[in-house]
C-alpha atoms as a PDB file:
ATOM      1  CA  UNK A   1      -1.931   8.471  -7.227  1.00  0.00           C
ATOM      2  CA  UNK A   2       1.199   9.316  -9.433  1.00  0.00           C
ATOM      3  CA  UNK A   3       2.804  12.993  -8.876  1.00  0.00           C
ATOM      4  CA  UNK A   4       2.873  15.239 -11.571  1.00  0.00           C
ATOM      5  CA  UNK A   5       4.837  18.399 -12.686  1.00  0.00           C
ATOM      6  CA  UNK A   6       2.737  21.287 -11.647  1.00  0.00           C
ATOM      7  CA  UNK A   7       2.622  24.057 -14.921  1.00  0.00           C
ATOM      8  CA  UNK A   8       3.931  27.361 -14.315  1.00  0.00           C
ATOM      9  CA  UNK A   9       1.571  30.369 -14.387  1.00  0.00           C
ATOM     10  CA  UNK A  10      -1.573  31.185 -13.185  1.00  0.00           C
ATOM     11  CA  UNK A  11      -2.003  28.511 -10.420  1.00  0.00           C
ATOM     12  CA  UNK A  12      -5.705  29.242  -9.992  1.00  0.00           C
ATOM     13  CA  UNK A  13      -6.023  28.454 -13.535  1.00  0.00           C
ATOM     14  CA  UNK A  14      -3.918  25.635 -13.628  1.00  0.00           C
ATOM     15  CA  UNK A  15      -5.547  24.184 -10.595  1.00  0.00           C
ATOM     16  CA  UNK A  16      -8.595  24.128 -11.600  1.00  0.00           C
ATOM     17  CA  UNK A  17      -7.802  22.595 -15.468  1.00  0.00           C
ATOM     18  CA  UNK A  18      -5.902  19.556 -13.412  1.00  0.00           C
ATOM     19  CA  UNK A  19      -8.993  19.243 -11.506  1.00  0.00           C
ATOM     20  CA  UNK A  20     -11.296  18.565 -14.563  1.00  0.00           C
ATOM     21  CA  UNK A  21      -8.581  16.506 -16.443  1.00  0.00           C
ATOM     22  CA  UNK A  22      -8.564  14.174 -13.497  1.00  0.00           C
ATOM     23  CA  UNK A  23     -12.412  13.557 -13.602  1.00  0.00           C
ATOM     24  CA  UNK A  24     -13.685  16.925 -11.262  1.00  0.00           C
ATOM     25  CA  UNK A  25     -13.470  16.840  -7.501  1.00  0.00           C
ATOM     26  CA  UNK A  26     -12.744  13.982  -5.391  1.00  0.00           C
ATOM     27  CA  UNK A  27     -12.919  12.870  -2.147  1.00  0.00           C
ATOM     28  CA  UNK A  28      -9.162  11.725  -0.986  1.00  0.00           C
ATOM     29  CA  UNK A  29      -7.939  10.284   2.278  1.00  0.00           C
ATOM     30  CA  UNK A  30      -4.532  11.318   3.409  1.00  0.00           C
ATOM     31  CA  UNK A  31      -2.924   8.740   5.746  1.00  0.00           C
ATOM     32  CA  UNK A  32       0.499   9.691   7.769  1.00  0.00           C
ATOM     33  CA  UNK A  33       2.001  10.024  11.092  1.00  0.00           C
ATOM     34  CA  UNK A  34       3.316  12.726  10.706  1.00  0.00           C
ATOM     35  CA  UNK A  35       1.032  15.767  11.173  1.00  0.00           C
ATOM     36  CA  UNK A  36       3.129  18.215   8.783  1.00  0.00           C
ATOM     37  CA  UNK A  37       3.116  15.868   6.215  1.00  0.00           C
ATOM     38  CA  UNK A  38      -0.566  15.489   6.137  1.00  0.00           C
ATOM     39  CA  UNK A  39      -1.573  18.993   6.818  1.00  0.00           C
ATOM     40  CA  UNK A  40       0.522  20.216   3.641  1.00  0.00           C
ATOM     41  CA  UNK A  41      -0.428  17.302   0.819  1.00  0.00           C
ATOM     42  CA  UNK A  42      -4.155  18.081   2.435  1.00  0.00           C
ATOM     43  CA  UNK A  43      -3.649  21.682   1.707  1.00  0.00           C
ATOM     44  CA  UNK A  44      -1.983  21.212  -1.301  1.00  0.00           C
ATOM     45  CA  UNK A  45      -5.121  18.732  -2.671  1.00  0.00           C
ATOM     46  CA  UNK A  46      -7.816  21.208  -1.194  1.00  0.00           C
ATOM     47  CA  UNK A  47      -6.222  23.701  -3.089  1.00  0.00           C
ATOM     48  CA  UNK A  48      -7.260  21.673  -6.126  1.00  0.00           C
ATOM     49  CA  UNK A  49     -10.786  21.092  -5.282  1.00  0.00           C
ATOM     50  CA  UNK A  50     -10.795  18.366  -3.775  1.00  0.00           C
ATOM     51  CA  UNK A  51     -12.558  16.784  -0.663  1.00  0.00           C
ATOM     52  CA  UNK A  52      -9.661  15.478   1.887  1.00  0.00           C
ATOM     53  CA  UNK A  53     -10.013  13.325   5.114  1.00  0.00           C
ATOM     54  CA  UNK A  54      -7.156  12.707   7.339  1.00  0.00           C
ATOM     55  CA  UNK A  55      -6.020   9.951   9.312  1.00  0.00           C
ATOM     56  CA  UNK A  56      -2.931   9.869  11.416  1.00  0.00           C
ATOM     57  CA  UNK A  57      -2.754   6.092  11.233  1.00  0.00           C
ATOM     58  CA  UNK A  58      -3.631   2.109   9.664  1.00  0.00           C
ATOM     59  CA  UNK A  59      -6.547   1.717  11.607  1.00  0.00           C
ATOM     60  CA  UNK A  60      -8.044   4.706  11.495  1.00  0.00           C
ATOM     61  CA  UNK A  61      -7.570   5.093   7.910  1.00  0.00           C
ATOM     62  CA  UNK A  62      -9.431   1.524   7.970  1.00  0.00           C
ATOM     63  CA  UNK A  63     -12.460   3.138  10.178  1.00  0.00           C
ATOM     64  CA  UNK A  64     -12.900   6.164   8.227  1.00  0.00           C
ATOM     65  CA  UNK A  65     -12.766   3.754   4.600  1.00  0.00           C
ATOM     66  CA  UNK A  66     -15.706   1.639   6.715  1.00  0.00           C
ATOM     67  CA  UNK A  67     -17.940   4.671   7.440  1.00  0.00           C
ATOM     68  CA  UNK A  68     -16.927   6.868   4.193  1.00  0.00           C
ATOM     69  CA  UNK A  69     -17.101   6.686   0.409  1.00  0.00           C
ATOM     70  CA  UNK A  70     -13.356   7.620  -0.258  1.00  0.00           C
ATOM     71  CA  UNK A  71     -12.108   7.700  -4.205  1.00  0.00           C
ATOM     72  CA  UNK A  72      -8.547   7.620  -3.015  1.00  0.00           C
ATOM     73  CA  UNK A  73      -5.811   6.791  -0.054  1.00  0.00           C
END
């Protein structure tokens, strides 16, 4: 996934138009070690519609990609 400059405004708005340029909603697994790190980039994608998973490591980022369809790590 590449970063890009969020517009200024109304974020709801904006949020949602990102969402639908990018394809509509998708399901997104977050992998860190650090707990604060995933809990705000979650946030930050649910915010946007989307569906996020978490893992807090390799392997069980590998388990949940083995039991889930995921459309992004």
């Amino acid at each position: 996934m590449h970063a890009r400059q969020l517009p200024q405004g109304n974020t709801t708005t904006d949020d949602a138009s990102l969402v639908e340029q990018a394809g509509g909603r998708r399901t997104l697994l977050v992998v860190d070690d650090q707990e604060v790190n995933r809990l705000i980039l979650a946030r930050h994608l649910e915010l946007l519609g989307h569906r996020v998973l978490q893992a807090d490591s390799g392997p069980q980022a590998l388990q949940i990609l083995r039991e889930q369809s995921v459309d992004g790590v």
